[in-house]
Protein backbone atom coordinates (compact mmCIF):
# COMPACT_ATOMS: atom_id res chain seq x y z
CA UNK A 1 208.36 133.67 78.02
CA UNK A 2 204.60 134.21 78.14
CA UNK A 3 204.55 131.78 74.57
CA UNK A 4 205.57 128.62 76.40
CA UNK A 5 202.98 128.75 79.14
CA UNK A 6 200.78 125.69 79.77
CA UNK A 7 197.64 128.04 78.93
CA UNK A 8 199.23 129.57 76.10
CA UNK A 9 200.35 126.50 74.44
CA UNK A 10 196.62 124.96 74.91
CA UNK A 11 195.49 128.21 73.50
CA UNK A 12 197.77 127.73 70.10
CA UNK A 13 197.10 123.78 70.12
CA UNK A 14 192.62 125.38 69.96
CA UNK A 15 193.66 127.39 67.01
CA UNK A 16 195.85 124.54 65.33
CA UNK A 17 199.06 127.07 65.21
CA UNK A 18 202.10 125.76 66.31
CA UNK A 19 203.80 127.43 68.93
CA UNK A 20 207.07 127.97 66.70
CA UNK A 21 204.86 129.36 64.52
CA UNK A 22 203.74 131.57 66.74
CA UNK A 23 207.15 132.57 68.01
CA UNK A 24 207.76 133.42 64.97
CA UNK A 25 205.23 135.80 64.59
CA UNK A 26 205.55 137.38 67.59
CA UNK A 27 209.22 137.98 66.81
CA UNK A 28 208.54 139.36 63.10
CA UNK A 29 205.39 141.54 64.26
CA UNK A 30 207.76 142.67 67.91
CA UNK A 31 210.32 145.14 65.78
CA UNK A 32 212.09 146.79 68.40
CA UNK A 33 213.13 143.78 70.30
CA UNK A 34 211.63 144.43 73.85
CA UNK A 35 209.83 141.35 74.38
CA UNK A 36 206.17 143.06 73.96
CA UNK A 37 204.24 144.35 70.91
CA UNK A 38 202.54 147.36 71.52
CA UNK A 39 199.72 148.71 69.42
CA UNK A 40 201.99 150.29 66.62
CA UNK A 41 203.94 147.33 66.57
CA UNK A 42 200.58 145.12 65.71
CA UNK A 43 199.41 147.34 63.50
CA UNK A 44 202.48 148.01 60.72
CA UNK A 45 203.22 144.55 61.57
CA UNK A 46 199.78 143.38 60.05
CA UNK A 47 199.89 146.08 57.30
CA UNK A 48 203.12 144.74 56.74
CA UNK A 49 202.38 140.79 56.32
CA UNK A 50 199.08 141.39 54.50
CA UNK A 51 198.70 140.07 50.93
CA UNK A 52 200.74 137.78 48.96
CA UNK A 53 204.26 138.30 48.74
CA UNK A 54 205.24 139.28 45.58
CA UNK A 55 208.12 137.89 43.26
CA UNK A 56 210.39 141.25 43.63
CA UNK A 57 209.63 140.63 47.66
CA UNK A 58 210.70 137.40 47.60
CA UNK A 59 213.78 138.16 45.12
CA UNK A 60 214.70 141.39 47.50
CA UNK A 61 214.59 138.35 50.22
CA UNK A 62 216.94 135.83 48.25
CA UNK A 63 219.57 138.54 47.74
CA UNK A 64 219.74 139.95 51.33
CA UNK A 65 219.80 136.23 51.87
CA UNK A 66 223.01 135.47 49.20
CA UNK A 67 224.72 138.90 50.72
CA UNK A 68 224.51 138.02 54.34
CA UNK A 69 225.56 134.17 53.73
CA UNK A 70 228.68 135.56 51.95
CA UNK A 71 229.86 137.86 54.89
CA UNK A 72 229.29 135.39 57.15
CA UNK A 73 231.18 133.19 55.24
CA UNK A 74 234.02 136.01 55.11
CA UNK A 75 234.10 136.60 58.81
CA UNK A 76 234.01 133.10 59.86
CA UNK A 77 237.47 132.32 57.01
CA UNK A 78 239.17 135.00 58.67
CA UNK A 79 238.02 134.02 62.51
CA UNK A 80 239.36 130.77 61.39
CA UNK A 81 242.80 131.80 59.90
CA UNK A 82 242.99 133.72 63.02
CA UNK A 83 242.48 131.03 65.52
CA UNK A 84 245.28 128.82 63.42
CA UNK A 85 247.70 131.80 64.21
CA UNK A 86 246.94 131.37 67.83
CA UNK A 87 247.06 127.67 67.75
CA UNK A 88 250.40 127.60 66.26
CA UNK A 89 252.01 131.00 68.23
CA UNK A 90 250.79 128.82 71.70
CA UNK A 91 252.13 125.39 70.12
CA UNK A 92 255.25 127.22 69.48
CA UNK A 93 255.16 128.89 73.35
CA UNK A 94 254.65 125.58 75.00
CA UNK A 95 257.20 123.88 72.96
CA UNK A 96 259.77 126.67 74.07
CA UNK A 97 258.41 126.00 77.41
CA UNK A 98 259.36 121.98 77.49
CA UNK A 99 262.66 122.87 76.16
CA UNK A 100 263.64 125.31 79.13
């Protein structure tokens, strides 16, 4: 994209901000995922990262955090148990195979 351009990486490297940094940004402040930020994008996205964060912020932020981790978590045990059904059903298929 437009962030990993020669020009645009000398551009971050004048205003000592990383370019992941910058990605970043771009990402937090581009909301509806279409690869631009138009002007009401900017705008509540600067509203929205001005000021400190504040402790019930950050605690809001840990528990999302702790909620997603633990579906993930969930969905990945039972992707797992799944895939050691299919392993054994197809270790069991090829084994009938060899015997035929």
């Amino acid at each position: 994209g437009t962030l990993d351009l020669p020009d645009m990486e000398k551009y971050f490297k004048s205003l000592d901000i990383d370019r992941e940094e910058a990605r970043a940004l771009f990402l937090l402040l581009d909301t509806d995922g279409s690869g631009n930020i138009d002007a009401e994008e900017f705008t509540q996205g600067c509203l929205r990262l001005r000021g400190a964060a504040k402790a019930i912020d950050l605690s809001t932020l840990m528990y999302s955090n702790k909620r997603m981790l633990s579906w993930f978590r969930e969905k990945f045990k039972s992707i797992e148990v799944s895939l050691f059904c299919i392993q054994e059903y197809l270790d069991d298929r090829c084994a009938d195979m060899m015997i035929s």
